[in-house]
PDB file of N, CA and C in Angstrom:
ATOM      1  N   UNK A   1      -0.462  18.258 -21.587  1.00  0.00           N
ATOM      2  CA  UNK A   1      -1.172  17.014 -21.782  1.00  0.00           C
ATOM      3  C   UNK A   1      -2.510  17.320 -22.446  1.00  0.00           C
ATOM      4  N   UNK A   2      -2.586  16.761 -23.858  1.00  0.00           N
ATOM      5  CA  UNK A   2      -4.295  16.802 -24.316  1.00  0.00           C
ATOM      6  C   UNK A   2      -5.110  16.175 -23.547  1.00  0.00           C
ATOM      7  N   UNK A   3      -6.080  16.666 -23.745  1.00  0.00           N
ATOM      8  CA  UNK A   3      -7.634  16.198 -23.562  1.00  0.00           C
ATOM      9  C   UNK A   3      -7.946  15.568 -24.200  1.00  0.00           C
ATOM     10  N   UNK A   4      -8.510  14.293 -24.090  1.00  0.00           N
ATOM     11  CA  UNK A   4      -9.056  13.591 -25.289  1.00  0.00           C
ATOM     12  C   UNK A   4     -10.647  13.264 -24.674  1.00  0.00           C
ATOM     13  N   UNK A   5     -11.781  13.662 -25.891  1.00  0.00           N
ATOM     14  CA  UNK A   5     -13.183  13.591 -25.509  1.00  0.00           C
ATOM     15  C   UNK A   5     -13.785  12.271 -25.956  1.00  0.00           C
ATOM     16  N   UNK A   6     -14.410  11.657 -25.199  1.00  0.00           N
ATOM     17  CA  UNK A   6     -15.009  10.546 -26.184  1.00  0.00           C
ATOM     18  C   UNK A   6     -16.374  11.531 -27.210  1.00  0.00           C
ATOM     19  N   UNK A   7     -16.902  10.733 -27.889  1.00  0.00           N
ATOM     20  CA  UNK A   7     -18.044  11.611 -29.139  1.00  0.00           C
ATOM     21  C   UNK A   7     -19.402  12.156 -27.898  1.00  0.00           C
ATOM     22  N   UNK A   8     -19.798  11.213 -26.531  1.00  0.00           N
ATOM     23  CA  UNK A   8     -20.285  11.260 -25.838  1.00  0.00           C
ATOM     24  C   UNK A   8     -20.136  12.895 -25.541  1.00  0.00           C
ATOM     25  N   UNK A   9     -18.966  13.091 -24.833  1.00  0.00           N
ATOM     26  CA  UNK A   9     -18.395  14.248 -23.965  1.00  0.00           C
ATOM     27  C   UNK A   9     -19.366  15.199 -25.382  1.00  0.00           C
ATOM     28  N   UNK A  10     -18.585  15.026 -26.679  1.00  0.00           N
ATOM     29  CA  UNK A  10     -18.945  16.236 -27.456  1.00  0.00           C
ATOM     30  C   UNK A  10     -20.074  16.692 -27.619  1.00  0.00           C
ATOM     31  N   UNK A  11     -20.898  15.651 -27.882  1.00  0.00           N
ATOM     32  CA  UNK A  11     -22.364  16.479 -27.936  1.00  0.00           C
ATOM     33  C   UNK A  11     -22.817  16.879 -26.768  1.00  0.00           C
ATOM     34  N   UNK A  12     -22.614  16.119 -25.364  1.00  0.00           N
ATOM     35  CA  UNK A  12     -22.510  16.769 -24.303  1.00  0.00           C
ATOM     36  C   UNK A  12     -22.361  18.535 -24.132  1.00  0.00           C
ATOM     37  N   UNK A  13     -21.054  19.090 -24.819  1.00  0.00           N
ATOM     38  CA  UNK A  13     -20.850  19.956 -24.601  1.00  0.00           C
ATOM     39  C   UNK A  13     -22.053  20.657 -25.597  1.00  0.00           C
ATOM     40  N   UNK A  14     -22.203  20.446 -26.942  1.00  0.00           N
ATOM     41  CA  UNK A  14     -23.027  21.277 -27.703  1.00  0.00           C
ATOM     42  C   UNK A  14     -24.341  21.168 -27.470  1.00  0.00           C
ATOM     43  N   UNK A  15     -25.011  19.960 -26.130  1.00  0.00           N
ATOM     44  CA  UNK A  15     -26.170  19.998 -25.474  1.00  0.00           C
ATOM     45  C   UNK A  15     -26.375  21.253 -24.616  1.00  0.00           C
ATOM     46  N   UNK A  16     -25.082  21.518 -23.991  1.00  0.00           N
ATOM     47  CA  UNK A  16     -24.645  21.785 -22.498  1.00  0.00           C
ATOM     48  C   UNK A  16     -25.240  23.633 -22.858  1.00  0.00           C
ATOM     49  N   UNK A  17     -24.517  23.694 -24.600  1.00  0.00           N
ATOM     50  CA  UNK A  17     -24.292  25.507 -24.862  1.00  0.00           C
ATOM     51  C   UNK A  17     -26.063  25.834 -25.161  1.00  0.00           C
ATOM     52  N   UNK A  18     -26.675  25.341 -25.496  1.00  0.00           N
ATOM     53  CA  UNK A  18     -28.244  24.918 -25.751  1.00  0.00           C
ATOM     54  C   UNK A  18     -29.162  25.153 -24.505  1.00  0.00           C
ATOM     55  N   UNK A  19     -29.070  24.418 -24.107  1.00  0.00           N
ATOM     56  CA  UNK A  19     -29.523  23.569 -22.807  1.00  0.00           C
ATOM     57  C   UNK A  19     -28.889  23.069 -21.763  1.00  0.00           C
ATOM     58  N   UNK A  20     -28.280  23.819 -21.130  1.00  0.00           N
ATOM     59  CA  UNK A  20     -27.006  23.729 -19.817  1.00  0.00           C
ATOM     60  C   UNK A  20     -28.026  22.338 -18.846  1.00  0.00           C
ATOM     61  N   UNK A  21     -28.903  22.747 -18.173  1.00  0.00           N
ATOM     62  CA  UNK A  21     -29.792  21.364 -17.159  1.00  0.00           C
ATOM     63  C   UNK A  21     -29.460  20.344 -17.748  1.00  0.00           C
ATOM     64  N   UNK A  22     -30.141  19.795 -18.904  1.00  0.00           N
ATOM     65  CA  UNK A  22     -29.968  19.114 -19.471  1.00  0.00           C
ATOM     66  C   UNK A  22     -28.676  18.213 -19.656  1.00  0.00           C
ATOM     67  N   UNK A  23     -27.764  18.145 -20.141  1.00  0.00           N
ATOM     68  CA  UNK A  23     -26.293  18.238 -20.394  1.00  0.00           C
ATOM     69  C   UNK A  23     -25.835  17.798 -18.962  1.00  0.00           C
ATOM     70  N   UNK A  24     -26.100  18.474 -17.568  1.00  0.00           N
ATOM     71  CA  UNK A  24     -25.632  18.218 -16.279  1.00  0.00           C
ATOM     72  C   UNK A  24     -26.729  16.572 -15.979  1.00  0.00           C
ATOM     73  N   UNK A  25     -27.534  16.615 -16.357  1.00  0.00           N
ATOM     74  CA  UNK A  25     -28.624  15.483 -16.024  1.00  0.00           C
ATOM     75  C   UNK A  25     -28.153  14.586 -16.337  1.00  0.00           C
ATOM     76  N   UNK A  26     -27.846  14.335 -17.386  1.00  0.00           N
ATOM     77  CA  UNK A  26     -27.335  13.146 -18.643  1.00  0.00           C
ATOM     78  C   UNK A  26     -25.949  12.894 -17.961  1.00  0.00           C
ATOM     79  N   UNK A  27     -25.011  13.789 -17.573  1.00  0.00           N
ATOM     80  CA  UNK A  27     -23.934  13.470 -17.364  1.00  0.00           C
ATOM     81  C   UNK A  27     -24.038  13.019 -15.627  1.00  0.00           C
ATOM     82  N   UNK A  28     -24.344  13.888 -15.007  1.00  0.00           N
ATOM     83  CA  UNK A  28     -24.339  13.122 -13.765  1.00  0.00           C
ATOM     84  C   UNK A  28     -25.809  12.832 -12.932  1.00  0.00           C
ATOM     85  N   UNK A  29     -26.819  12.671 -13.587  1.00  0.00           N
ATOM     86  CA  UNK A  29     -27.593  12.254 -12.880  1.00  0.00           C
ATOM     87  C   UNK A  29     -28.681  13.189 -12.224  1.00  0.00           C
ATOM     88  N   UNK A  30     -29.881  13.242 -11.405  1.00  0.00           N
ATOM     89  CA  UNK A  30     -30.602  14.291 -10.484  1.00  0.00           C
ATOM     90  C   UNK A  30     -29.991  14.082  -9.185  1.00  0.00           C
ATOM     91  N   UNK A  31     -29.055  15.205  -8.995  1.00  0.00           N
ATOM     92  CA  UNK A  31     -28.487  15.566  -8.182  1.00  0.00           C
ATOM     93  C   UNK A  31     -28.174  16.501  -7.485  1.00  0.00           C
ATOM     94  N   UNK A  32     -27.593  17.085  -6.378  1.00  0.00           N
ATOM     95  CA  UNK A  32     -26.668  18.457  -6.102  1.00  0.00           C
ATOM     96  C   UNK A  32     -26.326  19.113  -7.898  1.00  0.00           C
ATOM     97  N   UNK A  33     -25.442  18.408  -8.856  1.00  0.00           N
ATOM     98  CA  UNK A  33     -25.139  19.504  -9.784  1.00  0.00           C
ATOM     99  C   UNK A  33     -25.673  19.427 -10.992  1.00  0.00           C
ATOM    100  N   UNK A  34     -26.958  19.263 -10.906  1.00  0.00           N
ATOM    101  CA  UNK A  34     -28.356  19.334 -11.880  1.00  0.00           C
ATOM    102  C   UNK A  34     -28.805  20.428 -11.133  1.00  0.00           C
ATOM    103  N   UNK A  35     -29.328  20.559  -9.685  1.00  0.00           N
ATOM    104  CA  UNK A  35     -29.750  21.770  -8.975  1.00  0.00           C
ATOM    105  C   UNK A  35     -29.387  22.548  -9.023  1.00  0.00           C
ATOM    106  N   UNK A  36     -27.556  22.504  -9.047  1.00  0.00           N
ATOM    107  CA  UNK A  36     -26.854  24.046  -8.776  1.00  0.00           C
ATOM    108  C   UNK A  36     -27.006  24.559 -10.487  1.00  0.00           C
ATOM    109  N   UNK A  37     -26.938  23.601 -11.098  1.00  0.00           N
ATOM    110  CA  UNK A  37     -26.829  24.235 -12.875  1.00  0.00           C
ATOM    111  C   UNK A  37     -28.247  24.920 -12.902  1.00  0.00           C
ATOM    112  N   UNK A  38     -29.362  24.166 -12.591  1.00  0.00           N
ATOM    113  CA  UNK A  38     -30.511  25.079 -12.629  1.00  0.00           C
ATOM    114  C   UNK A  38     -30.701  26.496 -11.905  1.00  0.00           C
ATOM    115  N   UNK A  39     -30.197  26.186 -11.158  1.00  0.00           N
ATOM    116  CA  UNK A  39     -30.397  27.724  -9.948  1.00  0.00           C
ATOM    117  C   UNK A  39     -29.099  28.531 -10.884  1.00  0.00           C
ATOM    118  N   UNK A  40     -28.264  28.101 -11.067  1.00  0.00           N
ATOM    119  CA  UNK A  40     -27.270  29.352 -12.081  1.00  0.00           C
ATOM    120  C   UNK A  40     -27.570  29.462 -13.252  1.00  0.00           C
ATOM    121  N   UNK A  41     -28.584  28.552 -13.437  1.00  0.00           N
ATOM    122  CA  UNK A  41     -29.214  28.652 -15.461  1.00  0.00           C
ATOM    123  C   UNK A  41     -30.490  29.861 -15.147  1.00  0.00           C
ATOM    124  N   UNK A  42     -31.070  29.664 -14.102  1.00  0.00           N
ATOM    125  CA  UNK A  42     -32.257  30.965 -14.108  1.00  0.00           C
ATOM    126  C   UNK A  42     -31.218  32.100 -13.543  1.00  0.00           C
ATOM    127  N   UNK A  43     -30.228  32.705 -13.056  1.00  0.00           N
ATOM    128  CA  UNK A  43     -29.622  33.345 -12.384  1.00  0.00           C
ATOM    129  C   UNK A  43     -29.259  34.356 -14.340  1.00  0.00           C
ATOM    130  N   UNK A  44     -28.789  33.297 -15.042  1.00  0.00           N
ATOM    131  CA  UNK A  44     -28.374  33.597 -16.358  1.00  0.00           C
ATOM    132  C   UNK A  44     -27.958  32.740 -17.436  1.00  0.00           C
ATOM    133  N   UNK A  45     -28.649  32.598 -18.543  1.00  0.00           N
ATOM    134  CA  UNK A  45     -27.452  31.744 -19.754  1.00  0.00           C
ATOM    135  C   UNK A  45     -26.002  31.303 -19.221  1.00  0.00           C
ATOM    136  N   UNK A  46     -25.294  32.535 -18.961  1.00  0.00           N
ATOM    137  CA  UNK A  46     -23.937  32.019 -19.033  1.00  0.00           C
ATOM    138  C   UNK A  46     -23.438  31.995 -17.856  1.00  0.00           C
ATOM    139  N   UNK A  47     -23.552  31.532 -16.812  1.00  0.00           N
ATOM    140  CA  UNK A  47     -23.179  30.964 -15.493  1.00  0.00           C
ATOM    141  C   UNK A  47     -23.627  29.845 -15.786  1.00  0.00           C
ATOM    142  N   UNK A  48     -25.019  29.041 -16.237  1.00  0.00           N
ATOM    143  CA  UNK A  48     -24.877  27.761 -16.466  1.00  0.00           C
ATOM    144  C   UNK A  48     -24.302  26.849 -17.216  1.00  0.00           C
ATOM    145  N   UNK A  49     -24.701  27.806 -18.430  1.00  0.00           N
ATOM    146  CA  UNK A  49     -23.469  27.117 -19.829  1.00  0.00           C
ATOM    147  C   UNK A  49     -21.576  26.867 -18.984  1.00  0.00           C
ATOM    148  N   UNK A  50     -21.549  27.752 -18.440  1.00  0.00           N
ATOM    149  CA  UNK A  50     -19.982  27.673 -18.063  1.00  0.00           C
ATOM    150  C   UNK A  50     -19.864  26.225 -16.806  1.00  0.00           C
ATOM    151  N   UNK A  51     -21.085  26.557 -15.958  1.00  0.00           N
ATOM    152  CA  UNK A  51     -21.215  25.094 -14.809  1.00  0.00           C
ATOM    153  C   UNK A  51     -21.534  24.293 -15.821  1.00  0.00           C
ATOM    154  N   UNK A  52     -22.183  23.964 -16.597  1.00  0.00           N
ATOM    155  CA  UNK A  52     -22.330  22.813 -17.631  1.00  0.00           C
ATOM    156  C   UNK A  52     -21.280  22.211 -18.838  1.00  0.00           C
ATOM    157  N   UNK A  53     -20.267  23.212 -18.756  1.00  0.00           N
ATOM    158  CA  UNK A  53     -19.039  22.805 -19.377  1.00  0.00           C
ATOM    159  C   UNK A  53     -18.291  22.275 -18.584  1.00  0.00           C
ATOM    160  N   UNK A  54     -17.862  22.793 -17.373  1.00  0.00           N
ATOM    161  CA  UNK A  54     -17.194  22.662 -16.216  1.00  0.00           C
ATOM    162  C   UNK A  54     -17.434  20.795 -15.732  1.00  0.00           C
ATOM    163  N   UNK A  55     -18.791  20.625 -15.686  1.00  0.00           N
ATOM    164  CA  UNK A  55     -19.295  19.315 -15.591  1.00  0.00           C
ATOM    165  C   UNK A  55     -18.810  18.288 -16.781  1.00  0.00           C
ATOM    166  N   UNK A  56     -19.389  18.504 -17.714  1.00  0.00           N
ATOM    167  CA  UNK A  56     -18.562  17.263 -18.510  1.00  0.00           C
ATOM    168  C   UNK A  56     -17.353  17.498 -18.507  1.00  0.00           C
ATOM    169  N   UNK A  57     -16.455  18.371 -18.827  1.00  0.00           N
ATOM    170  CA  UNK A  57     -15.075  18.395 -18.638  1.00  0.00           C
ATOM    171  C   UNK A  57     -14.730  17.769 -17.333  1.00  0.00           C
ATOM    172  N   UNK A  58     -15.023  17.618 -16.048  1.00  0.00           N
ATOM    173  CA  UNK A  58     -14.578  17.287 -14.767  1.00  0.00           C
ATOM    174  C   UNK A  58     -14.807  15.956 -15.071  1.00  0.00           C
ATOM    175  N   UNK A  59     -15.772  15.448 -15.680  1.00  0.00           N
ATOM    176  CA  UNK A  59     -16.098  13.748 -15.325  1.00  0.00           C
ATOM    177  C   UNK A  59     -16.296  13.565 -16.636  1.00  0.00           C
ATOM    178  N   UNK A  60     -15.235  13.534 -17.633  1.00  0.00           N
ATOM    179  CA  UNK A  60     -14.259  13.480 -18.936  1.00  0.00           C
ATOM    180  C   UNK A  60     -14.446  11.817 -18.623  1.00  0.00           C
ATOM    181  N   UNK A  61     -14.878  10.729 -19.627  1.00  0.00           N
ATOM    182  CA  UNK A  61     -14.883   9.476 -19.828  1.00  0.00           C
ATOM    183  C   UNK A  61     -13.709   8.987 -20.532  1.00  0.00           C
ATOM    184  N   UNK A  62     -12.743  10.259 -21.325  1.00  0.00           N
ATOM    185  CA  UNK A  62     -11.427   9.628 -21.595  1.00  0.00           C
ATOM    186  C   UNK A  62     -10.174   9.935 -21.252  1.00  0.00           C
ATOM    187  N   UNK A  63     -10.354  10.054 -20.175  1.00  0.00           N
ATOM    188  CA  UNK A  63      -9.158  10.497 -19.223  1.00  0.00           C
ATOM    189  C   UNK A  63      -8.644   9.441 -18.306  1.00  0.00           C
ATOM    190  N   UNK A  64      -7.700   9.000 -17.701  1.00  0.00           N
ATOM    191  CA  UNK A  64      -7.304   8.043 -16.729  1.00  0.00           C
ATOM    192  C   UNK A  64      -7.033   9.570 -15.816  1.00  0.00           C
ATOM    193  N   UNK A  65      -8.216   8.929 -14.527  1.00  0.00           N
ATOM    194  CA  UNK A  65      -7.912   9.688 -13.071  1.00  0.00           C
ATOM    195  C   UNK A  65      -6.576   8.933 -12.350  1.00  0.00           C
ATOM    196  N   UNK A  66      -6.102   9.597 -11.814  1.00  0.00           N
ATOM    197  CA  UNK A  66      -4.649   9.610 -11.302  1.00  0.00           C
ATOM    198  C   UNK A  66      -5.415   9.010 -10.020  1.00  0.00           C
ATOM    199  N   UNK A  67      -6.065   9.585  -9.527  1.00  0.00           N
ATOM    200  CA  UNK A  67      -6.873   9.999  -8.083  1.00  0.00           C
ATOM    201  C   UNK A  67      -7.981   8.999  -7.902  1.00  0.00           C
ATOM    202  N   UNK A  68      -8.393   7.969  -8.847  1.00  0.00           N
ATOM    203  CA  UNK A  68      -9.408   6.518  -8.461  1.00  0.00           C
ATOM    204  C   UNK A  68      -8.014   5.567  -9.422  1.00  0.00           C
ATOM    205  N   UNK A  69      -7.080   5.713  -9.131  1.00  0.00           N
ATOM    206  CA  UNK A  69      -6.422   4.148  -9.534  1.00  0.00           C
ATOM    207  C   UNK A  69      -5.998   3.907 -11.129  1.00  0.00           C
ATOM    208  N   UNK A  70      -6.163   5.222 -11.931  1.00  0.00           N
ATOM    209  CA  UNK A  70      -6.711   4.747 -13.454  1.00  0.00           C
ATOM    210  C   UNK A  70      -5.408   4.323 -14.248  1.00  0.00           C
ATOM    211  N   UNK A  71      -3.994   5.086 -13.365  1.00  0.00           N
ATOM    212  CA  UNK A  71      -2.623   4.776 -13.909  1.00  0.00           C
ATOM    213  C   UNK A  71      -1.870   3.792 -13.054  1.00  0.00           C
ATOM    214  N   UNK A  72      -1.381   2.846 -13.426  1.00  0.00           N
ATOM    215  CA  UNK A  72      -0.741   1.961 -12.803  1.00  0.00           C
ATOM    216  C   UNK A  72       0.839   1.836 -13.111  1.00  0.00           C
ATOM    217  N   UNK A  73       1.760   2.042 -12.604  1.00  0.00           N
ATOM    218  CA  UNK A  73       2.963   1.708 -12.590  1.00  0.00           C
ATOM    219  C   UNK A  73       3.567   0.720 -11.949  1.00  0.00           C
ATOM    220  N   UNK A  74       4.404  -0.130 -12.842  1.00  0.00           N
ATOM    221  CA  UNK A  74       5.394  -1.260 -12.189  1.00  0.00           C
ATOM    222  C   UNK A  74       7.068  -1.350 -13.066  1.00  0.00           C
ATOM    223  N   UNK A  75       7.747  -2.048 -12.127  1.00  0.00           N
ATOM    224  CA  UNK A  75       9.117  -1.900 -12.868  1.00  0.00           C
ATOM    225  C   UNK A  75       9.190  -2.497 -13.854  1.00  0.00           C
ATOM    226  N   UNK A  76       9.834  -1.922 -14.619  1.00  0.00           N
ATOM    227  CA  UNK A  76      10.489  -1.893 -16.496  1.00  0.00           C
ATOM    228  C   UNK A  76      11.899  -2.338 -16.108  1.00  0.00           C
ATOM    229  N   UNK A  77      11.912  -3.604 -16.596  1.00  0.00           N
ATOM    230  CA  UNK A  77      13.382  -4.115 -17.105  1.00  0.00           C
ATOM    231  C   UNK A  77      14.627  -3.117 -17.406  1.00  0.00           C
ATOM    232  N   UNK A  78      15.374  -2.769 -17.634  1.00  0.00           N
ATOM    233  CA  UNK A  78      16.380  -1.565 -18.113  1.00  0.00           C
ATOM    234  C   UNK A  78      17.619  -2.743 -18.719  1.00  0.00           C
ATOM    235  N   UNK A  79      18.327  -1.663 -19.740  1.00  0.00           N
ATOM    236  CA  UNK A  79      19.373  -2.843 -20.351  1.00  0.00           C
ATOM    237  C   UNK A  79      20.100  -3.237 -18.984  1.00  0.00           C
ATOM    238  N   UNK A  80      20.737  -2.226 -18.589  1.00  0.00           N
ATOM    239  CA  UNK A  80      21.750  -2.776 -17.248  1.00  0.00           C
ATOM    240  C   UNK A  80      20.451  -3.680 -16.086  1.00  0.00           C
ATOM    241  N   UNK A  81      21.131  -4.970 -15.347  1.00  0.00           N
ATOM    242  CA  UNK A  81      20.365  -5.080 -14.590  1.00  0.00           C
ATOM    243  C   UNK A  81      20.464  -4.276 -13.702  1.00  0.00           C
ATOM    244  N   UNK A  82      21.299  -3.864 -13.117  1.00  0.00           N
ATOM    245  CA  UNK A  82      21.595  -3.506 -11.694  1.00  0.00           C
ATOM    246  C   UNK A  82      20.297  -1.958 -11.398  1.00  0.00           C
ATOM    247  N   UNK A  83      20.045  -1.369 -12.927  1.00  0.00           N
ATOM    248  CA  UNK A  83      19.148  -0.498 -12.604  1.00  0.00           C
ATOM    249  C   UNK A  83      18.007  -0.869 -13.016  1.00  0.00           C
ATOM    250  N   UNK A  84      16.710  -0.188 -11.765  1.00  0.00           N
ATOM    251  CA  UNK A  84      15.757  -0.166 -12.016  1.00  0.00           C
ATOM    252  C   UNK A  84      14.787   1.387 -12.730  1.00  0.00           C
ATOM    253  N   UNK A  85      13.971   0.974 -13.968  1.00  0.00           N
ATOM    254  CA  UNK A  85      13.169   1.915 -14.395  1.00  0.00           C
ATOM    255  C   UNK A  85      11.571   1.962 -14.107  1.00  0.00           C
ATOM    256  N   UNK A  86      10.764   3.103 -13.836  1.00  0.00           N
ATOM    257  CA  UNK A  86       9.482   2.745 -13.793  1.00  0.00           C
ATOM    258  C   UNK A  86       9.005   3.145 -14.816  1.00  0.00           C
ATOM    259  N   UNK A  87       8.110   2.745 -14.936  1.00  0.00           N
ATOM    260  CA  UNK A  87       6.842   2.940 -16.631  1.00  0.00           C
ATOM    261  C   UNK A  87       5.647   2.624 -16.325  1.00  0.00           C
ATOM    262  N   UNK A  88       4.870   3.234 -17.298  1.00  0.00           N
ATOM    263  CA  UNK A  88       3.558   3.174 -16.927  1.00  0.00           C
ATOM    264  C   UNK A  88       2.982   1.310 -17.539  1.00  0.00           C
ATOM    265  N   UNK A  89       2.020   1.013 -17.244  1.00  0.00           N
ATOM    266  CA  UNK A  89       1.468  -0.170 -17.605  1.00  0.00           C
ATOM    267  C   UNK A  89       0.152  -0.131 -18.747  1.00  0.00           C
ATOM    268  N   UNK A  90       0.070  -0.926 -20.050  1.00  0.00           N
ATOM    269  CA  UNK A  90      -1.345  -0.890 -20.163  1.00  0.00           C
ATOM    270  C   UNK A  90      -2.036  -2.127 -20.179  1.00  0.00           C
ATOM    271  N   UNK A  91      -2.403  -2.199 -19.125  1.00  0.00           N
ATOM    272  CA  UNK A  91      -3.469  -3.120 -18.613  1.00  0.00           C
ATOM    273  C   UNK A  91      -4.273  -4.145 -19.939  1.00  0.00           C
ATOM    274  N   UNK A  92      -4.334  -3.200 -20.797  1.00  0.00           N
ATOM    275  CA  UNK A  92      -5.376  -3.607 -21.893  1.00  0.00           C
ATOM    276  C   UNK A  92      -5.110  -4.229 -23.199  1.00  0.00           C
ATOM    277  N   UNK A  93      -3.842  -4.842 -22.797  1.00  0.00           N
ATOM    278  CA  UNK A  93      -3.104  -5.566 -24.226  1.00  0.00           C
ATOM    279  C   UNK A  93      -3.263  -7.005 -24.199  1.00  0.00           C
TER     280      UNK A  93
END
């Protein structure tokens, strides 16, 4: 299954290789993982760059989470009645 980034995510990431804090701020806020990116950004460059990739990739804006509701399935007609098919739904037509 691809990944698909919105343009957001991308510069995100080329903030993130720059300026790892940063990149975690924007994406989620002053928080627990703005702190932990800082404490692994002075630890080294690349423990934060990698927690700062890790972050926008996890909370990806073009992804449907399985896990908050984002895919919905209901039954699909099939030629025969007697069987039933499931399929996904898009909500957005």
């Amino acid at each position: 299954m691809a990944t698909t980034y919105s343009g957001r995510d991308i510069a995100l990431f080329v903030i993130a290789f720059f300026f790892p804090p940063l990149a975690v701020l924007i994406k989620r806020g002053c928080g627990a993982d703005f702190i932990i990116n800082i404490l692994l950004s002075l630890l080294g460059a690349i423990p934060g760059i990698i927690h700062a990739f890790y972050i926008v990739h996890k909370y990806n804006e073009g992804h449907e989470d399985l896990e908050r509701g984002g895919l919905h399935y209901q039954q699909v007609p099939a030629e025969e009645p007697t069987r039933v098919t499931y399929g996904s739904s898009n909500t957005n037509q």
